[in-house]
C-alpha atoms as a PDB file:
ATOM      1  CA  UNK A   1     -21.871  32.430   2.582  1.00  0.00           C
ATOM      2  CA  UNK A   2     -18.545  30.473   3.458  1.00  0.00           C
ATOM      3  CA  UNK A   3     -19.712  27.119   4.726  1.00  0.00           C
ATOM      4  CA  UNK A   4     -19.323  26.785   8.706  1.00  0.00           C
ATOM      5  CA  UNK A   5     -16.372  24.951   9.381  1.00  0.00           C
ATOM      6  CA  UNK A   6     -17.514  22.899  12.485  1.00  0.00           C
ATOM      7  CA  UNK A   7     -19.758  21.561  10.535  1.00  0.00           C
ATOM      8  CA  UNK A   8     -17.044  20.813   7.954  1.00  0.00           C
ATOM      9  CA  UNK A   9     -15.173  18.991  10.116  1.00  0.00           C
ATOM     10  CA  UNK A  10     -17.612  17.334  11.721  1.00  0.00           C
ATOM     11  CA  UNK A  11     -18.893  15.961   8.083  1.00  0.00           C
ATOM     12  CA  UNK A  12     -15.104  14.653   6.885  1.00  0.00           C
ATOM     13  CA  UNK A  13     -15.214  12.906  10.643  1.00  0.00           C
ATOM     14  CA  UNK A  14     -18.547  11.132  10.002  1.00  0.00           C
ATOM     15  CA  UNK A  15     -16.785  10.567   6.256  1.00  0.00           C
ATOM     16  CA  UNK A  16     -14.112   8.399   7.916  1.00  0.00           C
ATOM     17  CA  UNK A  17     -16.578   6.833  10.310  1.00  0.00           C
ATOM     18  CA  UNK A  18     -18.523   5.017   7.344  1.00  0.00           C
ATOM     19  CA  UNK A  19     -15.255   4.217   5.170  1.00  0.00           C
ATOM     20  CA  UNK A  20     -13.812   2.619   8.067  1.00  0.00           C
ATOM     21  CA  UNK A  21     -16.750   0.622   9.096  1.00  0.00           C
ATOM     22  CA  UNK A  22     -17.523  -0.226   5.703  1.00  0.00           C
ATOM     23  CA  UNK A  23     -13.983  -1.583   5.216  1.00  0.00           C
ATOM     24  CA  UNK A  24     -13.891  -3.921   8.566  1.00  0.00           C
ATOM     25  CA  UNK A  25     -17.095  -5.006   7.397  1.00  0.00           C
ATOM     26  CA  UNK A  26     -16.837  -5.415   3.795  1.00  0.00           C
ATOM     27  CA  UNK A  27     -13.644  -7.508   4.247  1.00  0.00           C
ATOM     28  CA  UNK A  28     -15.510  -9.455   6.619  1.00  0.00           C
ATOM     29  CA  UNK A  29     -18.407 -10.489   4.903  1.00  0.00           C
ATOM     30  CA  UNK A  30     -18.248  -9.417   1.616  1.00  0.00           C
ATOM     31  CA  UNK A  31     -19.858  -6.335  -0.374  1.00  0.00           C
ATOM     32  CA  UNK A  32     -23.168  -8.199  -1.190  1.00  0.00           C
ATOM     33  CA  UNK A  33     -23.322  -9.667   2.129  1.00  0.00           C
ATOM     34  CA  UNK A  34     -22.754  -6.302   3.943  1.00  0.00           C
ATOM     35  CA  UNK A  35     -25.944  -3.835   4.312  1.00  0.00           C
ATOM     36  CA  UNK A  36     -26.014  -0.334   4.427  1.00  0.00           C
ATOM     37  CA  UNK A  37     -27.232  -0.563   7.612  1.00  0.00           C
ATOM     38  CA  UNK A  38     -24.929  -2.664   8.607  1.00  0.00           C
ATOM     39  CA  UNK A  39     -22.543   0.211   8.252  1.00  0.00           C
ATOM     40  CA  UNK A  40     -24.866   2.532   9.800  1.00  0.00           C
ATOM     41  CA  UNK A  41     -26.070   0.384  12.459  1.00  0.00           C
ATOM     42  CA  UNK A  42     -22.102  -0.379  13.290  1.00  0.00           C
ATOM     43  CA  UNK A  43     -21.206   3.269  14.399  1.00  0.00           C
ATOM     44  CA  UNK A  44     -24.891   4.159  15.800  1.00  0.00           C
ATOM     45  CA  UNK A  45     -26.236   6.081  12.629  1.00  0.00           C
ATOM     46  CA  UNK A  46     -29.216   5.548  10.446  1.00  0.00           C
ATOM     47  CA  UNK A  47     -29.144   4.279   7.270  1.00  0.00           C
ATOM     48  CA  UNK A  48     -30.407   7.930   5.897  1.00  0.00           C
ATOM     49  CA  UNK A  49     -27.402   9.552   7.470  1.00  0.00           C
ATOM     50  CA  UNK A  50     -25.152   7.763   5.405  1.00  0.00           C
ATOM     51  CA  UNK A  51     -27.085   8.574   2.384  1.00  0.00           C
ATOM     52  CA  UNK A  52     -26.683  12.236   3.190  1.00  0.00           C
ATOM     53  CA  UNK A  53     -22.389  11.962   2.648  1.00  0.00           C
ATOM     54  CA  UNK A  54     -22.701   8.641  -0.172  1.00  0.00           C
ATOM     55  CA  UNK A  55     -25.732   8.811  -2.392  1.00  0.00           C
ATOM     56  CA  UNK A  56     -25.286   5.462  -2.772  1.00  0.00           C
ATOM     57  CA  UNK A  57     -23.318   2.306  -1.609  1.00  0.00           C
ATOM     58  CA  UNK A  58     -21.544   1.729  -4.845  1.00  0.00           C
ATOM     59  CA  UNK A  59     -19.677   5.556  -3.950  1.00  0.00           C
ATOM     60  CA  UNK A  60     -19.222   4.456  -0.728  1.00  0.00           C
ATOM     61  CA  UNK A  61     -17.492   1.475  -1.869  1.00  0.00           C
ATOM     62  CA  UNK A  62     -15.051   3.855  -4.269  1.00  0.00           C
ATOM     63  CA  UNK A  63     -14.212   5.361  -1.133  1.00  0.00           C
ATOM     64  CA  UNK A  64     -12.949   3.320   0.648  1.00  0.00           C
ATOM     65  CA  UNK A  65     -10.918   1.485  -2.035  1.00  0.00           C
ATOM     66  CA  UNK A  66      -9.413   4.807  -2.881  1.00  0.00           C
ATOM     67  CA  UNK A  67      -8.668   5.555   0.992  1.00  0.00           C
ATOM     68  CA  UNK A  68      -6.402   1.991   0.618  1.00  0.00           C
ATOM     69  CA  UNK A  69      -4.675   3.566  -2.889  1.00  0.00           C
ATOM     70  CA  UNK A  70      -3.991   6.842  -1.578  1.00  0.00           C
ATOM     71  CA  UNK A  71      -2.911   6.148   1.913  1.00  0.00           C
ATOM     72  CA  UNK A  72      -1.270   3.076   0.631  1.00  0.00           C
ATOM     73  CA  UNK A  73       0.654   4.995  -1.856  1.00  0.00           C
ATOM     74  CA  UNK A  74       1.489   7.804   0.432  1.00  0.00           C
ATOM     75  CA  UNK A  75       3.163   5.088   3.358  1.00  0.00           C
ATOM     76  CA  UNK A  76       5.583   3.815   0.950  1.00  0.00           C
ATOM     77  CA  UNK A  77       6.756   7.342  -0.933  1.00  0.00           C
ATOM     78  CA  UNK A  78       7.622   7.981   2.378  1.00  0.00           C
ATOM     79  CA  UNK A  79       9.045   4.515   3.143  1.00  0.00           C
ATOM     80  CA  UNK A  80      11.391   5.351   0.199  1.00  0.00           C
ATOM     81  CA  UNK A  81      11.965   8.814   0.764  1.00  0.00           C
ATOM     82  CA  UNK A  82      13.627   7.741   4.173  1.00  0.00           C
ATOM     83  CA  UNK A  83      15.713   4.560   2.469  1.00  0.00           C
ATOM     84  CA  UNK A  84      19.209   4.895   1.393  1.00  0.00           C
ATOM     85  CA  UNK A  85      19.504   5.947  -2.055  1.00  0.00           C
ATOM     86  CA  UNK A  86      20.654   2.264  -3.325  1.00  0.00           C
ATOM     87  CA  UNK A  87      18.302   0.147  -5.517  1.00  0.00           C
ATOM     88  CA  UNK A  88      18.899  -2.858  -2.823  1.00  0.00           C
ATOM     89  CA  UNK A  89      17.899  -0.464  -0.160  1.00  0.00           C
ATOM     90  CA  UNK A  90      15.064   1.282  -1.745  1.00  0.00           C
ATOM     91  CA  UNK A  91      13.571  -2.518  -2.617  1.00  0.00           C
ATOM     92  CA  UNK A  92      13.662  -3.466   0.808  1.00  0.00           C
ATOM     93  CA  UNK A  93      12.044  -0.316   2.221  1.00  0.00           C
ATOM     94  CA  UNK A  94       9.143  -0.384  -0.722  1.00  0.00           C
ATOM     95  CA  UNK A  95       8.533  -4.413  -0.099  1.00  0.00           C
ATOM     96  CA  UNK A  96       8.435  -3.551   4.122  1.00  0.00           C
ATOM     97  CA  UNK A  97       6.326  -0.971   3.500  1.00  0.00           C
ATOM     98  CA  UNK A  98       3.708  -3.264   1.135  1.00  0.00           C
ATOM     99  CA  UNK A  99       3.752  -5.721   3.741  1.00  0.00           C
ATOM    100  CA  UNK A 100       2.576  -3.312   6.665  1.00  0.00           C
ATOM    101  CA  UNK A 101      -0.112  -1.788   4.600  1.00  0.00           C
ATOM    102  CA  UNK A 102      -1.738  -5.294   3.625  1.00  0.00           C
ATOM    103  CA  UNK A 103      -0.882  -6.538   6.921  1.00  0.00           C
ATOM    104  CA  UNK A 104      -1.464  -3.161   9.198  1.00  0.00           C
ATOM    105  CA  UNK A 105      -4.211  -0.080   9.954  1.00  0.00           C
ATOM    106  CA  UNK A 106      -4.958  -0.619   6.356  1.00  0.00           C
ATOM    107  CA  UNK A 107      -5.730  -4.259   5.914  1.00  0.00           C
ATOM    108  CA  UNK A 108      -9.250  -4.070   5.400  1.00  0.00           C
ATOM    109  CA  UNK A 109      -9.258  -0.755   3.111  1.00  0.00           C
ATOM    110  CA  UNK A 110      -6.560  -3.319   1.199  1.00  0.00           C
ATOM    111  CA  UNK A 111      -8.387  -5.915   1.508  1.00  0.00           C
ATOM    112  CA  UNK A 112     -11.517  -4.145  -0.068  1.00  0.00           C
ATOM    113  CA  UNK A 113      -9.329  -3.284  -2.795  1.00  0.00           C
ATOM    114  CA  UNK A 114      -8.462  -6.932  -3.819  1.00  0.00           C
ATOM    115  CA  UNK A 115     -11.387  -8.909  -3.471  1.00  0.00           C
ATOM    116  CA  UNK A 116     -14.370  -6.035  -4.739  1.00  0.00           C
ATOM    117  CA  UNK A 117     -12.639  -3.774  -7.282  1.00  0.00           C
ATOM    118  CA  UNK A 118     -14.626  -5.692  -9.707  1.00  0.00           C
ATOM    119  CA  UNK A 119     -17.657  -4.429  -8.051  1.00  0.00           C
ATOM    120  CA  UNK A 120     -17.313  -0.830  -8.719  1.00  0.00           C
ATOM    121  CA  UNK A 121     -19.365   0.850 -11.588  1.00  0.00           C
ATOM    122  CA  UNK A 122     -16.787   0.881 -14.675  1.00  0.00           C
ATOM    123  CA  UNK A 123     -17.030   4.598 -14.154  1.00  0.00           C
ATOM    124  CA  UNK A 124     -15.547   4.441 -10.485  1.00  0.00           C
ATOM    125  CA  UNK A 125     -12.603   1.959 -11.983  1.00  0.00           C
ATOM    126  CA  UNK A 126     -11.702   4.520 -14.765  1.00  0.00           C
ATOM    127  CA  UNK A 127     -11.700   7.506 -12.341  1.00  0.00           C
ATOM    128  CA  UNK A 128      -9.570   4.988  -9.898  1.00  0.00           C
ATOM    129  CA  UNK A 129      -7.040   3.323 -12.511  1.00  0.00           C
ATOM    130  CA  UNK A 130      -4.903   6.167 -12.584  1.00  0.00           C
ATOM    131  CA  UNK A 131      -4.123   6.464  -8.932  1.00  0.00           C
ATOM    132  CA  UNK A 132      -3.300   2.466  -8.669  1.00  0.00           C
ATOM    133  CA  UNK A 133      -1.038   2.800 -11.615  1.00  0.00           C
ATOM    134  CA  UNK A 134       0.738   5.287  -9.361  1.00  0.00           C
ATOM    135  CA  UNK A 135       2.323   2.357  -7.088  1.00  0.00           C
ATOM    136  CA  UNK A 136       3.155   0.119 -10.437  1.00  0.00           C
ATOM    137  CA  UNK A 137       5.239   2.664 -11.797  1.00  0.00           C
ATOM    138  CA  UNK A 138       6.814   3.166  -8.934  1.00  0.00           C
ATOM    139  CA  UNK A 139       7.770  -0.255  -8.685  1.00  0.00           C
ATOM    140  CA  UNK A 140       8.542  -0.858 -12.213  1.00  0.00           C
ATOM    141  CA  UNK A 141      11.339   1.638 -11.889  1.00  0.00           C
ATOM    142  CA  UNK A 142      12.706   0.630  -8.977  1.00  0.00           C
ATOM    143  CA  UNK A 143      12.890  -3.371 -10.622  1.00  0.00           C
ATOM    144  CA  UNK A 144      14.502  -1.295 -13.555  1.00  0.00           C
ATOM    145  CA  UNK A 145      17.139   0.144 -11.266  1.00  0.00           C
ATOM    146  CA  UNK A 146      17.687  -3.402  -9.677  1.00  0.00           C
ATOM    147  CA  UNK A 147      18.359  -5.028 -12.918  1.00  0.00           C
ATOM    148  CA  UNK A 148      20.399  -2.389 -13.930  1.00  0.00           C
ATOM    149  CA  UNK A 149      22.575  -2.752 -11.453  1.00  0.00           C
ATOM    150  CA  UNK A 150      22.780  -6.488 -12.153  1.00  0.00           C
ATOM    151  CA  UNK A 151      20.282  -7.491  -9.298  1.00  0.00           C
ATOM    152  CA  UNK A 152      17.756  -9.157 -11.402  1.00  0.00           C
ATOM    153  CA  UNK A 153      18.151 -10.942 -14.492  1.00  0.00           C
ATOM    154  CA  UNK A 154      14.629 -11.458 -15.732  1.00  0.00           C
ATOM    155  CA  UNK A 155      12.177  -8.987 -17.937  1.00  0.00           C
ATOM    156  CA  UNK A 156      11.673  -6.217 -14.817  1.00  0.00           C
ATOM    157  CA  UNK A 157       8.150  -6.318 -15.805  1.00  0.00           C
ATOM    158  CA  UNK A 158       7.857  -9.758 -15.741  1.00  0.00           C
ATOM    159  CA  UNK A 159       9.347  -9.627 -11.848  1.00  0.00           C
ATOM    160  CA  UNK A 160       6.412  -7.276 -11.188  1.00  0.00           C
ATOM    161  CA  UNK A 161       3.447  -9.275 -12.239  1.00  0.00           C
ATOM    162  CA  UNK A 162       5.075 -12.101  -9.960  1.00  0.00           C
ATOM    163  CA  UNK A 163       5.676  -9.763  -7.058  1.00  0.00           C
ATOM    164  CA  UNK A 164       2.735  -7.890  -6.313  1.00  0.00           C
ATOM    165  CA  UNK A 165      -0.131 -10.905  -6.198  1.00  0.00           C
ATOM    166  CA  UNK A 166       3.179 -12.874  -3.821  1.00  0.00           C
ATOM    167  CA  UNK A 167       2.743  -9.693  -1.585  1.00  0.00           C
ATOM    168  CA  UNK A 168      -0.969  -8.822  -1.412  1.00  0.00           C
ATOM    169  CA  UNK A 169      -1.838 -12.291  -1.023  1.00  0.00           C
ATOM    170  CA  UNK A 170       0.824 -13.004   1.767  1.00  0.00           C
ATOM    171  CA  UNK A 171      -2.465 -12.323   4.088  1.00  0.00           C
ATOM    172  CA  UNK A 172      -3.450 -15.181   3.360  1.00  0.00           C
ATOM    173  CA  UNK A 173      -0.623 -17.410   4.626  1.00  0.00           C
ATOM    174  CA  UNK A 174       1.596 -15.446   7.219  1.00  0.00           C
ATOM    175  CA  UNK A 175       0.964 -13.774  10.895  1.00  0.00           C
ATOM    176  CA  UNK A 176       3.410 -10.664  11.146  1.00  0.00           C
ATOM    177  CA  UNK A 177       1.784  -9.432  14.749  1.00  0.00           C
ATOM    178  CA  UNK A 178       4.852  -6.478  14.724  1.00  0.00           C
ATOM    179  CA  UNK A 179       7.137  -5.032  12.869  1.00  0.00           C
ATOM    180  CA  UNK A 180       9.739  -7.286  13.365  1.00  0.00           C
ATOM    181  CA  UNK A 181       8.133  -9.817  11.509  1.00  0.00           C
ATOM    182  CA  UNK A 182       7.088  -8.221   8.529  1.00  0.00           C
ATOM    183  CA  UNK A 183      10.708  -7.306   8.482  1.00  0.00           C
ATOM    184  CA  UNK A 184      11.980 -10.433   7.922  1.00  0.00           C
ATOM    185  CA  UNK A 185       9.108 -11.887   6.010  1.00  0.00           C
ATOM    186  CA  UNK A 186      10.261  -8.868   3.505  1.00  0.00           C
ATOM    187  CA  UNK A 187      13.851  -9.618   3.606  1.00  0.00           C
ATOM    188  CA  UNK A 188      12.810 -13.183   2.841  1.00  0.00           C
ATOM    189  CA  UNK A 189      10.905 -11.969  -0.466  1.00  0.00           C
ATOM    190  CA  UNK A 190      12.947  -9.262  -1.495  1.00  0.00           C
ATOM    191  CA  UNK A 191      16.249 -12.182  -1.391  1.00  0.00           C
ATOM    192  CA  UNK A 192      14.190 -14.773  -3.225  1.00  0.00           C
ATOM    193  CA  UNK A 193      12.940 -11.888  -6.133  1.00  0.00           C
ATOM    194  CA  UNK A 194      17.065 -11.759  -6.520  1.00  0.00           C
ATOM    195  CA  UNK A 195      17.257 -15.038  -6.489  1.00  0.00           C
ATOM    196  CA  UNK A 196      19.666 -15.212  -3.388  1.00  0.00           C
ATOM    197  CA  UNK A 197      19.605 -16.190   0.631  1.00  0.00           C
ATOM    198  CA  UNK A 198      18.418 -13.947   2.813  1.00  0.00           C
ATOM    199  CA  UNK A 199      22.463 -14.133   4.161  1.00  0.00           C
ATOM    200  CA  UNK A 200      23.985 -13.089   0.804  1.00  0.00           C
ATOM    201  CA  UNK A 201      20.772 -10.387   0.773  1.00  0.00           C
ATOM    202  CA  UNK A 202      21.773  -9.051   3.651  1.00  0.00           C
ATOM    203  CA  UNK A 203      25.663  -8.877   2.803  1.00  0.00           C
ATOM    204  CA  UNK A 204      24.767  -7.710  -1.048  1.00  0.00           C
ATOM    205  CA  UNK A 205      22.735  -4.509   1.454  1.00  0.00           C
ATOM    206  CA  UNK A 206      25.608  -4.039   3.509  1.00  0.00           C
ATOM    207  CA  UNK A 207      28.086  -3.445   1.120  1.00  0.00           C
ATOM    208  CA  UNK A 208      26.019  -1.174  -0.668  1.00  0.00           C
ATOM    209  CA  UNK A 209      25.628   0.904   2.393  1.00  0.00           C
ATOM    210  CA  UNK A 210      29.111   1.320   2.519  1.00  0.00           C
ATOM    211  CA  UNK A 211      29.669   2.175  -0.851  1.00  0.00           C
ATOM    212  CA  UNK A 212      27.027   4.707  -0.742  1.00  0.00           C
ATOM    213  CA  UNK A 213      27.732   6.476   2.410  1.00  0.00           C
ATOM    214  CA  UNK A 214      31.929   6.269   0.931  1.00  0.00           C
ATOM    215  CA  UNK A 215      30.594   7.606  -1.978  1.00  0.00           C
ATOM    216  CA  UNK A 216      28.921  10.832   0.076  1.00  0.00           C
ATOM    217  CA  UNK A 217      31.346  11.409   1.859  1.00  0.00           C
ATOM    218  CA  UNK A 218      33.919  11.549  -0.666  1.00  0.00           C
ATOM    219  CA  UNK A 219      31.720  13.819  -2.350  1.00  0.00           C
ATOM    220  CA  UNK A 220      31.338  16.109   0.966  1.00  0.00           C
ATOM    221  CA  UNK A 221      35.066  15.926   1.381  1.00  0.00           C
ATOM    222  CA  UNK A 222      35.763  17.456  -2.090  1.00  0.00           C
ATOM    223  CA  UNK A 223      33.139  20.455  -1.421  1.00  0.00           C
ATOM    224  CA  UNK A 224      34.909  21.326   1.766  1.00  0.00           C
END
């Protein structure tokens, strides 16, 4: 028998209900402080109905963290599939995009992520390690391109290790209300990772606009 799909859909809604309340609430007070009928109680189910999708609140827990990875991960591949194809633009769009997850619809999935990863079974953490190491090797390539293009003159690896805990923990210091902000607040990190203003960031960005979009349609031009 092919399972019903109302039913199917109305189990991956009540899914999303829990992971969601479990993150607000998890980031607010903490996985040993937050109840499984806390979770229930905060979308007006019983603790039993929960158990029915998460047989238990450690696999809840791995749900939710892996909601922040893979939703995470997804926002910024796109974020760099709509940059410019230079290593100055692409670092720009990858650090924006970073900032609005930890500071935007996902901050408490992110938050989750940070402060109770060491609260999932070691099982949950194997199954989950590959998935995070998605986003590192994304980044370390993109800190390769930059210092092969003469952008960064430190260990590319080394620059990662210093970036990511300067951008996850930037929750803990700045407001960025809109997008605005957390467009300058990355401009302001992706300058200082170069070691340069935020002026000569923006002019180093410019210029390789230009030579980029010379550069295709030179190319065009010779196809014609």
């Amino acid at each position: 028998m092919s399972p019903d799909p109302m039913r199917t859909t109305n189990d991956k809604s009540r899914i999303a209900e829990f992971i969601d309340a479990a993150s607000r609430l998890i980031a607010e007070k903490g996985y040993d402080r937050t109840s499984v009928r806390d979770i229930a109680q905060a979308i007006n189910l019983t603790s039993g109905t929960m158990f029915y999708h998460f047989k238990t609140k450690d696999d809840l827990l791995e749900a939710v963290i892996k909601k922040g990875v893979d939703d995470g991960f997804q926002l910024m591949t796109e974020a760099l599939r709509r940059a410019d194809s230079g290593s100055l633009a692409r670092f720009l769009a990858l650090v924006t995009a970073h900032i609005g997850v930890v500071h935007g619809d996902l901050r408490h999935v992110h938050h989750v992520w940070l402060r109770e990863w060491d609260r999932l079974p070691k099982e949950a953490r194997v199954r989950l390690r590959p998935l995070a190491e998605q986003y590192r090797e994304l980044l370390d390539n993109l800190l390769f391109a930059l210092a092969q293009d003469g952008h960064i003159k430190a260990d590319p690896a080394t620059v990662r290790h210093l970036l990511l805990p300067a951008l996850n923990w930037t929750t803990a210091w700045a407001n960025l209300p809109d997008q605005h902000s957390r467009t300058l607040l990355a401009e302001q990190i992706c300058a200082a990772t170069l070691n340069q203003t935020v002026d000569t960031f923006r002019s180093l960005l410019r210029r390789e606009t230009e030579v980029s979009r010379a550069a295709f349609l030179s190319g065009n031009s010779l196809t014609d």
